[in-house]
N, C-alpha and C. Protein backbone atom coordinates (compact mmCIF):
# COMPACT_ATOMS: atom_id res chain seq x y z
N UNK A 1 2.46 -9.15 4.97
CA UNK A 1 1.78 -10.27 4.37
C UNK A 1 1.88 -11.51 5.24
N UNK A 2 2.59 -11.29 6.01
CA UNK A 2 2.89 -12.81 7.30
C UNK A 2 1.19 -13.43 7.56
N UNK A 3 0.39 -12.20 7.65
CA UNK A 3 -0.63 -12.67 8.39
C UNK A 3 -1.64 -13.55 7.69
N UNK A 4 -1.22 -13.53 6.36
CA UNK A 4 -1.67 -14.62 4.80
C UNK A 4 -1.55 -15.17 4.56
N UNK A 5 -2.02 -16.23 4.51
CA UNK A 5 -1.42 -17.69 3.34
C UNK A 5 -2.21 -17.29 2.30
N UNK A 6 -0.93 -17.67 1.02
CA UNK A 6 -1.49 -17.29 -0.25
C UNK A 6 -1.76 -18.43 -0.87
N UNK A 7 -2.76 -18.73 -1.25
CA UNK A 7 -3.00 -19.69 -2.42
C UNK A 7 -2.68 -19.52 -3.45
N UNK A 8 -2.38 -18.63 -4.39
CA UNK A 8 -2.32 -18.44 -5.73
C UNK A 8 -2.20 -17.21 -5.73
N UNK A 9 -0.93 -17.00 -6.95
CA UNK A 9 -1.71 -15.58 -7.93
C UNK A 9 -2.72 -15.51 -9.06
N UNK A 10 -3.57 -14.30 -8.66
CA UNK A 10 -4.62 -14.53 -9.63
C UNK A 10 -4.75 -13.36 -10.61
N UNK A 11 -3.60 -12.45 -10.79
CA UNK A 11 -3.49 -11.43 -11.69
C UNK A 11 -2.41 -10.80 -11.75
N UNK A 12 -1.35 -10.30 -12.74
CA UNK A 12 -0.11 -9.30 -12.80
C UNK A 12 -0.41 -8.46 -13.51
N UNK A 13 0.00 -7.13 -13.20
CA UNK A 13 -0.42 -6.24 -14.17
C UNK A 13 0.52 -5.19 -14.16
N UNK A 14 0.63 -4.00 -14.56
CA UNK A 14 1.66 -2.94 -14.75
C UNK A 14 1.97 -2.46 -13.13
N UNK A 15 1.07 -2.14 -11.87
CA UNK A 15 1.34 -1.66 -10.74
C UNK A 15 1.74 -3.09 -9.97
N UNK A 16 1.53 -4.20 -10.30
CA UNK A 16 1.63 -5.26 -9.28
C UNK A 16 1.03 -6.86 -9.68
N UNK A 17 0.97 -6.91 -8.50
CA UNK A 17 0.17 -8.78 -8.52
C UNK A 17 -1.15 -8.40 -7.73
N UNK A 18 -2.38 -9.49 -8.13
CA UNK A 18 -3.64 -9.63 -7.36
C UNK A 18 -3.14 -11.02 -6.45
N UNK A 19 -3.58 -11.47 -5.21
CA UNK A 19 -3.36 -12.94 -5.00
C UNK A 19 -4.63 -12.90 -4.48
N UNK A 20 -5.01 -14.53 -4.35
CA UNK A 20 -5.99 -14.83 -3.92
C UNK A 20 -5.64 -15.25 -2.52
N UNK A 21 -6.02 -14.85 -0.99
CA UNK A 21 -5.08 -15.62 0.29
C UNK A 21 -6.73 -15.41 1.34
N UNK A 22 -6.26 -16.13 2.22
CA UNK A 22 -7.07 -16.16 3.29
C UNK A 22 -5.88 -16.05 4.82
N UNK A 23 -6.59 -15.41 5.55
CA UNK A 23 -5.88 -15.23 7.16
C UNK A 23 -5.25 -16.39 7.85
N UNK A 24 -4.35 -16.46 8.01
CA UNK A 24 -3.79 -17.70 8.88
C UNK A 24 -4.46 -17.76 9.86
N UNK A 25 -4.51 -18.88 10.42
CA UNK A 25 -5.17 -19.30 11.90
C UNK A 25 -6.49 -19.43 11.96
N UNK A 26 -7.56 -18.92 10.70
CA UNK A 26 -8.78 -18.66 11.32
C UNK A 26 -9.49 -19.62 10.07
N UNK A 27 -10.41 -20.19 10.76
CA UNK A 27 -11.23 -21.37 10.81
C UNK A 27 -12.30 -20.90 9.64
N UNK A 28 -13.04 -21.71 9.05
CA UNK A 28 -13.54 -21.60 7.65
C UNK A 28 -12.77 -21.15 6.13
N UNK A 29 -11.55 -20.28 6.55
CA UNK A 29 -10.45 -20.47 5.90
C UNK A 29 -11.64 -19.92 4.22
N UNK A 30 -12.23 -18.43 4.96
CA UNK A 30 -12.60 -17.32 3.80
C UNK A 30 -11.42 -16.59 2.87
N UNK A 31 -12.07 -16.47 1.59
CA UNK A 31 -11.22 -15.86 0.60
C UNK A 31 -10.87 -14.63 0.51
N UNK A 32 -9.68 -13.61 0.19
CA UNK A 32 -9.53 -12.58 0.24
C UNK A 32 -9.15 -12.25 -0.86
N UNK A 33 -9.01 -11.37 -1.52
CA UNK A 33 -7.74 -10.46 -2.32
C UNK A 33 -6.79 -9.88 -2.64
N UNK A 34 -5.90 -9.85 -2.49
CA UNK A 34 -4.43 -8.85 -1.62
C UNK A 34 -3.95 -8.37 -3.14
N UNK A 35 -4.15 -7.16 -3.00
CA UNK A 35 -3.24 -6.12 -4.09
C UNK A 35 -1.86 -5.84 -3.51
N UNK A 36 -0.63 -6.74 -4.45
CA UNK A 36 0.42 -5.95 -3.91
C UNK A 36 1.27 -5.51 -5.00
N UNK A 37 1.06 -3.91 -4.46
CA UNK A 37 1.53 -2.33 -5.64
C UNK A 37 2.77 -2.45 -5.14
N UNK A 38 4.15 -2.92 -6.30
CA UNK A 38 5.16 -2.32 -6.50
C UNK A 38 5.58 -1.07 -6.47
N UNK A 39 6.53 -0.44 -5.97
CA UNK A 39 7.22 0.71 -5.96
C UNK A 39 8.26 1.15 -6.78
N UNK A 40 8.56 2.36 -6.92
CA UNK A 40 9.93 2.32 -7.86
C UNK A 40 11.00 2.53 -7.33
N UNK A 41 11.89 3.03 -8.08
CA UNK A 41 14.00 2.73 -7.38
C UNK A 41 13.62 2.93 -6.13
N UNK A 42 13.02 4.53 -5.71
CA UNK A 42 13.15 5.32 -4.63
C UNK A 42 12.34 4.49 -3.68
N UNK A 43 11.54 3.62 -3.76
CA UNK A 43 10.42 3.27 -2.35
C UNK A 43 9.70 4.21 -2.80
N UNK A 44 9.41 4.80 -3.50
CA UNK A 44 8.11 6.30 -3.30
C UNK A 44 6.85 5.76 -4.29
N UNK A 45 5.94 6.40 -3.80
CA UNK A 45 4.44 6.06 -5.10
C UNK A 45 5.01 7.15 -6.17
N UNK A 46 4.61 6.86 -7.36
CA UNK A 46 4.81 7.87 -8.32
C UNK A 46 3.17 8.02 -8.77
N UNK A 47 2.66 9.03 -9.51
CA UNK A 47 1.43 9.53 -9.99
C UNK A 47 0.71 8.25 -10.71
N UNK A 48 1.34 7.53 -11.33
CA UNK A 48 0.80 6.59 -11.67
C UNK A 48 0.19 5.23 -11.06
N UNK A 49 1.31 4.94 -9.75
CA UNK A 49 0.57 4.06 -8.66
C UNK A 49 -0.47 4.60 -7.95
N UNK A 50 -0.33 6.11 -7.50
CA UNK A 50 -1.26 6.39 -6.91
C UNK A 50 -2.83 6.36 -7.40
N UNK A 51 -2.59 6.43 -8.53
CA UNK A 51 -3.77 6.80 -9.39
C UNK A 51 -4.72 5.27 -9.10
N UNK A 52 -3.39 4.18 -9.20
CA UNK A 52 -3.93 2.70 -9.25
C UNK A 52 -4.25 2.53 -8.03
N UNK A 53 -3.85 2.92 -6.84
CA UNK A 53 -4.69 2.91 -5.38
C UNK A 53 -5.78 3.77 -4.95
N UNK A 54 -5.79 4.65 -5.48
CA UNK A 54 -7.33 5.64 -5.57
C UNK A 54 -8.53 4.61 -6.39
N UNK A 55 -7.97 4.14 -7.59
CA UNK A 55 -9.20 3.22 -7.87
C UNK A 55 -9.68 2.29 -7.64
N UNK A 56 -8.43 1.44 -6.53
CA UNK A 56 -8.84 0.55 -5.81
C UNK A 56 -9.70 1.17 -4.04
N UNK A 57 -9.28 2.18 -3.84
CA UNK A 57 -9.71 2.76 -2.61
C UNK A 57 -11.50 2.96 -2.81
N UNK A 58 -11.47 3.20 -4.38
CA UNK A 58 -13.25 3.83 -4.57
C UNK A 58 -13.91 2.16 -4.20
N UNK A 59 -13.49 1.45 -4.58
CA UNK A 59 -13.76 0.05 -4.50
C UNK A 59 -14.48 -0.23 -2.68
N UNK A 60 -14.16 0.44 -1.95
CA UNK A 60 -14.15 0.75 -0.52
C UNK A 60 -13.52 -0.88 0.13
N UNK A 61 -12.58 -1.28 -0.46
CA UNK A 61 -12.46 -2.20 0.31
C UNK A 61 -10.72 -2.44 0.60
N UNK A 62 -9.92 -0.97 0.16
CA UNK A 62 -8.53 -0.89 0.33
C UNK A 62 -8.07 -0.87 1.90
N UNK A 63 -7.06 -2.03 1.95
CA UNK A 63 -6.38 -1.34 3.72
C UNK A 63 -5.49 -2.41 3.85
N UNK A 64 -4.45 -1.13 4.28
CA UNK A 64 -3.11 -1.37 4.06
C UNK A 64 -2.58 -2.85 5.00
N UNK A 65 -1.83 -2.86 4.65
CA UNK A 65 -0.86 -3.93 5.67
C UNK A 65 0.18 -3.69 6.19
């Protein structure tokens, strides 16, 4: 997330937070989205996150950081 400045959160929900951020350094200073999916004890996805990144993936606009 270094590569973000976040303005705000703009949603919490059972897998995570939505924020609203734009790219550091770059000029017109456009809006983004950043989904960031919590994990559980282990670090691992369980069936249920995954499920929540498949429906963001159909979205075609998922990629990672």
């Amino acid at each position: 997330m270094e590569k973000y400045s976040v303005r705000r959160r703009i949603g919490r929900g059972t897998y995570g937070s939505a924020y609203l951020v734009s790219l550091r350094g770059v000029l017109g200073k456009q809006s983004y989205v950043l989904k960031k999916v919590r994990l559980d004890e282990n670090h691992s996805y369980t069936n249920s996150t995954s499920a929540s990144l498949q429906s963001t993936a159909k979205l075609g606009i998922c990629t990672p950081i």
